[in-house]
PDB file of N, CA and C in Angstrom:
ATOM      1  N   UNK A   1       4.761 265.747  36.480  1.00  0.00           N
ATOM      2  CA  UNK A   1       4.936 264.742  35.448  1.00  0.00           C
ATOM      3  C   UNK A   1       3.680 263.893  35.370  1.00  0.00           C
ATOM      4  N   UNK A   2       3.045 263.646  34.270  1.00  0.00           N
ATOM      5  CA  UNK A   2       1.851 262.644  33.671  1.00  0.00           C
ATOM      6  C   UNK A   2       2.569 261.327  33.560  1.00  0.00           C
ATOM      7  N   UNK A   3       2.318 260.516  34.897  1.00  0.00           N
ATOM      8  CA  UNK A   3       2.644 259.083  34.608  1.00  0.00           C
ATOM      9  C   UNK A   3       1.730 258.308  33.418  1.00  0.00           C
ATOM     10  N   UNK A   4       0.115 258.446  33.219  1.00  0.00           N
ATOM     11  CA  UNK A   4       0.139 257.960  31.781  1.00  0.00           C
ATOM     12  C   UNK A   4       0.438 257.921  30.471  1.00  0.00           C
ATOM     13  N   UNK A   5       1.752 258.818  30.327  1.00  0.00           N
ATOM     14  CA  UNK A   5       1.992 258.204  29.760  1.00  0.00           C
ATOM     15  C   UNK A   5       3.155 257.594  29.209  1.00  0.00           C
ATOM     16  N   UNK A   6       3.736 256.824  30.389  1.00  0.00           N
ATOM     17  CA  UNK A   6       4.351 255.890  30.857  1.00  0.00           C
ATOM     18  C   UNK A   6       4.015 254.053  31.211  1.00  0.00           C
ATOM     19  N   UNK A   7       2.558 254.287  31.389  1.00  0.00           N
ATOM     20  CA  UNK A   7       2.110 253.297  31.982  1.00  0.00           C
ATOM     21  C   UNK A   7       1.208 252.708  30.791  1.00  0.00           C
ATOM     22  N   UNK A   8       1.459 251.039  30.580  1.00  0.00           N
ATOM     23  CA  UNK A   8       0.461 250.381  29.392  1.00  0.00           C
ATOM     24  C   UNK A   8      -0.926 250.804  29.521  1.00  0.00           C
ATOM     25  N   UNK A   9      -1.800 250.847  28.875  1.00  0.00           N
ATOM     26  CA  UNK A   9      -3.235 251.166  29.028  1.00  0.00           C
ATOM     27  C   UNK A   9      -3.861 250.066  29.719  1.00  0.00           C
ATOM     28  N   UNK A  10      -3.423 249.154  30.075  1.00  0.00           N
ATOM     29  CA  UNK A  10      -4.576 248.494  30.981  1.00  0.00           C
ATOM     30  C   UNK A  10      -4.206 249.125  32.132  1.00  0.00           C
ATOM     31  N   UNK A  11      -2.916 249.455  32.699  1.00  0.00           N
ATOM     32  CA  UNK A  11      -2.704 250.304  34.064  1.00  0.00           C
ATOM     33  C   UNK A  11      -3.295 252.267  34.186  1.00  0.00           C
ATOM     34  N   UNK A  12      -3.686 252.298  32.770  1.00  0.00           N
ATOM     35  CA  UNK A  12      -3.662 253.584  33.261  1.00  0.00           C
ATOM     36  C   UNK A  12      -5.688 254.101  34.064  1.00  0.00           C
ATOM     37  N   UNK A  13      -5.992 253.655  34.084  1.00  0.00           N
ATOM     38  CA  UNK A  13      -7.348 253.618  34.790  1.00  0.00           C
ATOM     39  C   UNK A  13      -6.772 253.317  36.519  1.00  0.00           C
ATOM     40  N   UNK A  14      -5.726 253.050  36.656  1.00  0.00           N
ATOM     41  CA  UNK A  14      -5.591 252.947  37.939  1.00  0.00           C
ATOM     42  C   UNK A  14      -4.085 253.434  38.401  1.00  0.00           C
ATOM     43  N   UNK A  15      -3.583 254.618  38.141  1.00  0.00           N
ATOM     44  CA  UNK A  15      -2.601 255.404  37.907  1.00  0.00           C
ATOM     45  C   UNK A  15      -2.649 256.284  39.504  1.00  0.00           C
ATOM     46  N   UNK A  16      -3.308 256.494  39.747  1.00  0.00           N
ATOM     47  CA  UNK A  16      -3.216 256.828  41.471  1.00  0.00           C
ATOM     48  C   UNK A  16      -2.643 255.289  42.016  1.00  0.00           C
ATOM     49  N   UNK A  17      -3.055 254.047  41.977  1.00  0.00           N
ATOM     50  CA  UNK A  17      -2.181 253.347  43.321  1.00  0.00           C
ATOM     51  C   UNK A  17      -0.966 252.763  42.160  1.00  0.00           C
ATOM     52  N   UNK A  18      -0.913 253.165  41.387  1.00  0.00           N
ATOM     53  CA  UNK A  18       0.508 252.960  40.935  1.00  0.00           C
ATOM     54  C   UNK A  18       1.424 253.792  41.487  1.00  0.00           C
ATOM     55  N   UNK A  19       0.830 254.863  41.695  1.00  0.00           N
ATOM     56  CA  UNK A  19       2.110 255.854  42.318  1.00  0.00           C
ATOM     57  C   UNK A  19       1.766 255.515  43.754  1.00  0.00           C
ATOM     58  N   UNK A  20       0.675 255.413  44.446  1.00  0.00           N
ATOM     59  CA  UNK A  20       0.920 255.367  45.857  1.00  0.00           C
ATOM     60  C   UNK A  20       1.415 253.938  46.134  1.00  0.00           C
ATOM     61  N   UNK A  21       1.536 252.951  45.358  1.00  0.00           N
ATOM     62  CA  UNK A  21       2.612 251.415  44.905  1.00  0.00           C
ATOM     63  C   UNK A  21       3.980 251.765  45.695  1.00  0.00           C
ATOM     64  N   UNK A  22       4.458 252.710  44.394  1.00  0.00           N
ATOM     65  CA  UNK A  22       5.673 253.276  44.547  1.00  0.00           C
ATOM     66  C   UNK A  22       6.392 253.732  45.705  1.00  0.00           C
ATOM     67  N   UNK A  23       5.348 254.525  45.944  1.00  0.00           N
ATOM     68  CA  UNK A  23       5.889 255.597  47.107  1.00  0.00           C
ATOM     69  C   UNK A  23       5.283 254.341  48.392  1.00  0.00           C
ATOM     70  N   UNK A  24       4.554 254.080  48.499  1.00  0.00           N
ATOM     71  CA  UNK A  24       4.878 252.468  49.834  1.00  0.00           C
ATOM     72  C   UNK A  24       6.001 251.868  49.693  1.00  0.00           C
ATOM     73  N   UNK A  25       6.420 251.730  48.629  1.00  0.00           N
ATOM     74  CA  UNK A  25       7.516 250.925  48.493  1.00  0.00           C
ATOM     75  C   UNK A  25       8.551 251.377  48.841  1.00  0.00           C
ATOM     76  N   UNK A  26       8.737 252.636  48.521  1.00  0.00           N
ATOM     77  CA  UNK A  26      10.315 253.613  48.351  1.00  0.00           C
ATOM     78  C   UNK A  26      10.253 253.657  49.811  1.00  0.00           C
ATOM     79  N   UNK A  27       8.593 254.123  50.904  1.00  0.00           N
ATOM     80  CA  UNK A  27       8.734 253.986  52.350  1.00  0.00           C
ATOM     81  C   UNK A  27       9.234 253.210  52.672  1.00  0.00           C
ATOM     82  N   UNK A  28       8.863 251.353  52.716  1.00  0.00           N
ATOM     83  CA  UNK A  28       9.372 250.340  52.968  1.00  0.00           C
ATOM     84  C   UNK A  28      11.258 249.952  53.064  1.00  0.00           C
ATOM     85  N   UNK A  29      11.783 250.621  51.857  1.00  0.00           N
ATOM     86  CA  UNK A  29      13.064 250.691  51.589  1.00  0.00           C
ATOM     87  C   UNK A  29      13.762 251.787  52.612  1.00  0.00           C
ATOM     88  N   UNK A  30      13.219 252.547  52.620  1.00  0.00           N
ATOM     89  CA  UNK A  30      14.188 253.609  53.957  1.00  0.00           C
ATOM     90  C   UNK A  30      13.749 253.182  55.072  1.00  0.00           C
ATOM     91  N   UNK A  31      12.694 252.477  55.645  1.00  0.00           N
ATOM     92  CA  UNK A  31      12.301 251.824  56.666  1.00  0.00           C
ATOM     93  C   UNK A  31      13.176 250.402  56.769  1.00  0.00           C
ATOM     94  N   UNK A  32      13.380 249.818  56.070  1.00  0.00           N
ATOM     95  CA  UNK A  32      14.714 249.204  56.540  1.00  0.00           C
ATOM     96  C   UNK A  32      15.929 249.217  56.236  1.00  0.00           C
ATOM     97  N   UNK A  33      16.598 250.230  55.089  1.00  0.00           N
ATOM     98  CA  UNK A  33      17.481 250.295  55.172  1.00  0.00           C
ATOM     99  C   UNK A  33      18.369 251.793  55.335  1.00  0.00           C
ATOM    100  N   UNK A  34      17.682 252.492  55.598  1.00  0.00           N
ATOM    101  CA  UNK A  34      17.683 253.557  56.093  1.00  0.00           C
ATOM    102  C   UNK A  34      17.637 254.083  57.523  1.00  0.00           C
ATOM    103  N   UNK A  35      18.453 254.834  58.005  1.00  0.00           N
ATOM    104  CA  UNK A  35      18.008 255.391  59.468  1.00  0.00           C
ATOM    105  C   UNK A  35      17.620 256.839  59.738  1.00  0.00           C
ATOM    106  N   UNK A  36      17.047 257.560  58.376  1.00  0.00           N
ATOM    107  CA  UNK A  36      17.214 258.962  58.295  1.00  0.00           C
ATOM    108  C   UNK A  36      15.310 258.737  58.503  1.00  0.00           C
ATOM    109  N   UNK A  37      14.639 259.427  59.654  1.00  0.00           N
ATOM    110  CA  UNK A  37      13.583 259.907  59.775  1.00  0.00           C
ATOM    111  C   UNK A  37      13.011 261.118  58.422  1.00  0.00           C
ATOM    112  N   UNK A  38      13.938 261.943  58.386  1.00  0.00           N
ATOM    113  CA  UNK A  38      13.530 263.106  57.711  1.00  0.00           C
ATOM    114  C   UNK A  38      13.641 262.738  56.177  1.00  0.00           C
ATOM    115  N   UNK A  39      14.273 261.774  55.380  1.00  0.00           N
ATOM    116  CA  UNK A  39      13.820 260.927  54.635  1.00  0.00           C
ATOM    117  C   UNK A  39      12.490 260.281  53.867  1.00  0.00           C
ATOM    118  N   UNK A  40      12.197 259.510  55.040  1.00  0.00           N
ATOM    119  CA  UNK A  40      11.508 258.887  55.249  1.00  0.00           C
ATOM    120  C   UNK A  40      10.021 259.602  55.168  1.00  0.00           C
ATOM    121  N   UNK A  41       9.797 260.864  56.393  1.00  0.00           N
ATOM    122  CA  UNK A  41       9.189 261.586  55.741  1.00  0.00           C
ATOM    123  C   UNK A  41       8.903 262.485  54.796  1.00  0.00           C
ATOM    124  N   UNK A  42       9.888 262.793  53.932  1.00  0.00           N
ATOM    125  CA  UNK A  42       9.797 263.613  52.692  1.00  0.00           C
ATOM    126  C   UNK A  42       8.850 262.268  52.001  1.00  0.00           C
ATOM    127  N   UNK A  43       9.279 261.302  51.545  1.00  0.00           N
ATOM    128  CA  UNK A  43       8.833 260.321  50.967  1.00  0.00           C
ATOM    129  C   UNK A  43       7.573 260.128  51.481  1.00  0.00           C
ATOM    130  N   UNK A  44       6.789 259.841  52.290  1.00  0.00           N
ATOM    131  CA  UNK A  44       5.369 259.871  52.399  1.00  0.00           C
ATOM    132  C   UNK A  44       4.500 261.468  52.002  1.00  0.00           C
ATOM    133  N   UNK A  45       4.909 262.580  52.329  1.00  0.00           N
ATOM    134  CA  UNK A  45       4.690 263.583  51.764  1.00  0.00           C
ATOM    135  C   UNK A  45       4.654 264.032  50.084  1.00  0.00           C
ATOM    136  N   UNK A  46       6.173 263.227  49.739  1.00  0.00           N
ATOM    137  CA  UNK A  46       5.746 263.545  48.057  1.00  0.00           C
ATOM    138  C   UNK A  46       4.700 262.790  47.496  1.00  0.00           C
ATOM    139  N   UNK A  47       4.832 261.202  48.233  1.00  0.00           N
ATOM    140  CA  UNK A  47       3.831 260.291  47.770  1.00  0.00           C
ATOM    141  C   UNK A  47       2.364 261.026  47.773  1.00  0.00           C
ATOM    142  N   UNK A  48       2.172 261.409  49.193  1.00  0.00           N
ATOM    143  CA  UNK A  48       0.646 261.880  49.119  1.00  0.00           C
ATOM    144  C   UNK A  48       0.543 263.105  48.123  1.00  0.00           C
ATOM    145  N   UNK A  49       1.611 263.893  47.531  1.00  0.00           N
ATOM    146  CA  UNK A  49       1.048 265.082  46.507  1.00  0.00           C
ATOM    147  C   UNK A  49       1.450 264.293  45.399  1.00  0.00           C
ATOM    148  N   UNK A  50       1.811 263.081  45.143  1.00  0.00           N
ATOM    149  CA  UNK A  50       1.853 262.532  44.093  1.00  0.00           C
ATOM    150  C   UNK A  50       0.918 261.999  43.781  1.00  0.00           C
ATOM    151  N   UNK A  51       0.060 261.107  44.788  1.00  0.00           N
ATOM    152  CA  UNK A  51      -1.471 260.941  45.066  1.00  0.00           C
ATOM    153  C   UNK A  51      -2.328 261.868  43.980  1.00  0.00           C
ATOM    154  N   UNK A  52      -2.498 262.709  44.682  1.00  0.00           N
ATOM    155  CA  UNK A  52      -3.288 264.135  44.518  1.00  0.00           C
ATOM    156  C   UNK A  52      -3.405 264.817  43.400  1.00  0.00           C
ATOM    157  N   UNK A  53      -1.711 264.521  42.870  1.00  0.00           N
ATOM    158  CA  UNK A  53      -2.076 265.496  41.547  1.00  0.00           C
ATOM    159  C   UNK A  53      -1.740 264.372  40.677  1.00  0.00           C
ATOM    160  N   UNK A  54      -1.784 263.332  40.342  1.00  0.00           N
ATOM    161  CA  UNK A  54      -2.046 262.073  39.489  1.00  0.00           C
ATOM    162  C   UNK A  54      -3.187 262.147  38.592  1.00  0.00           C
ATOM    163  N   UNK A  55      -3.484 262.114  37.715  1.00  0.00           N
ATOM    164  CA  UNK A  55      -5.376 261.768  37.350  1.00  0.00           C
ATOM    165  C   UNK A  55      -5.279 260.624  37.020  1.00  0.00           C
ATOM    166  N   UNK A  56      -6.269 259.862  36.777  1.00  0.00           N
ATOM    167  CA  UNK A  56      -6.820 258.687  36.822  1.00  0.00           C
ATOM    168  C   UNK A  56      -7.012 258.615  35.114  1.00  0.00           C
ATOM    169  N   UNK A  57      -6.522 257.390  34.633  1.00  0.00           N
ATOM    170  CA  UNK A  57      -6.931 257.625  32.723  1.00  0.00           C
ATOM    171  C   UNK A  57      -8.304 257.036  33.081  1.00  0.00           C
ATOM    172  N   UNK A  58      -8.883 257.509  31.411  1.00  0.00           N
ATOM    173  CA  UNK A  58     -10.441 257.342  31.302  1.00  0.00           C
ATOM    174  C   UNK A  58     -10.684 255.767  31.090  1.00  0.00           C
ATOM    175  N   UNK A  59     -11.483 255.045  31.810  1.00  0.00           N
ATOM    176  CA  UNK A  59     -12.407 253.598  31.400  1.00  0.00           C
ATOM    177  C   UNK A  59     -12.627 253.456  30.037  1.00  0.00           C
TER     178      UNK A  59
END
């Protein structure tokens, strides 16, 4: 999925830490309210290929 275009144009030049935003966050949330390890790591794993295959909109 192409988060830009989802995201207003002043965010989309910075569309990688919007998703790695997210996915800290979604960590943060099973880190305390969660007790499932294997969770927890799916969620840093999708984050980082969410990372990865993100592009960055143009300046």
């Amino acid at each position: 999925m192409n988060l830009l275009n989802l995201l207003p144009a002043k965010l989309q030049p910075y569309a990688k830490a919007v998703v790695a935003a997210i996915g800290a966050l979604a960590g943060v949330a099973v880190f305390y309210f969660g007790d499932q390890p294997d969770v927890a790591a799916a969620i840093q794993v999708l984050t980082a290929l969410g990372v990865y295959a993100q592009p960055n909109g143009a300046k």
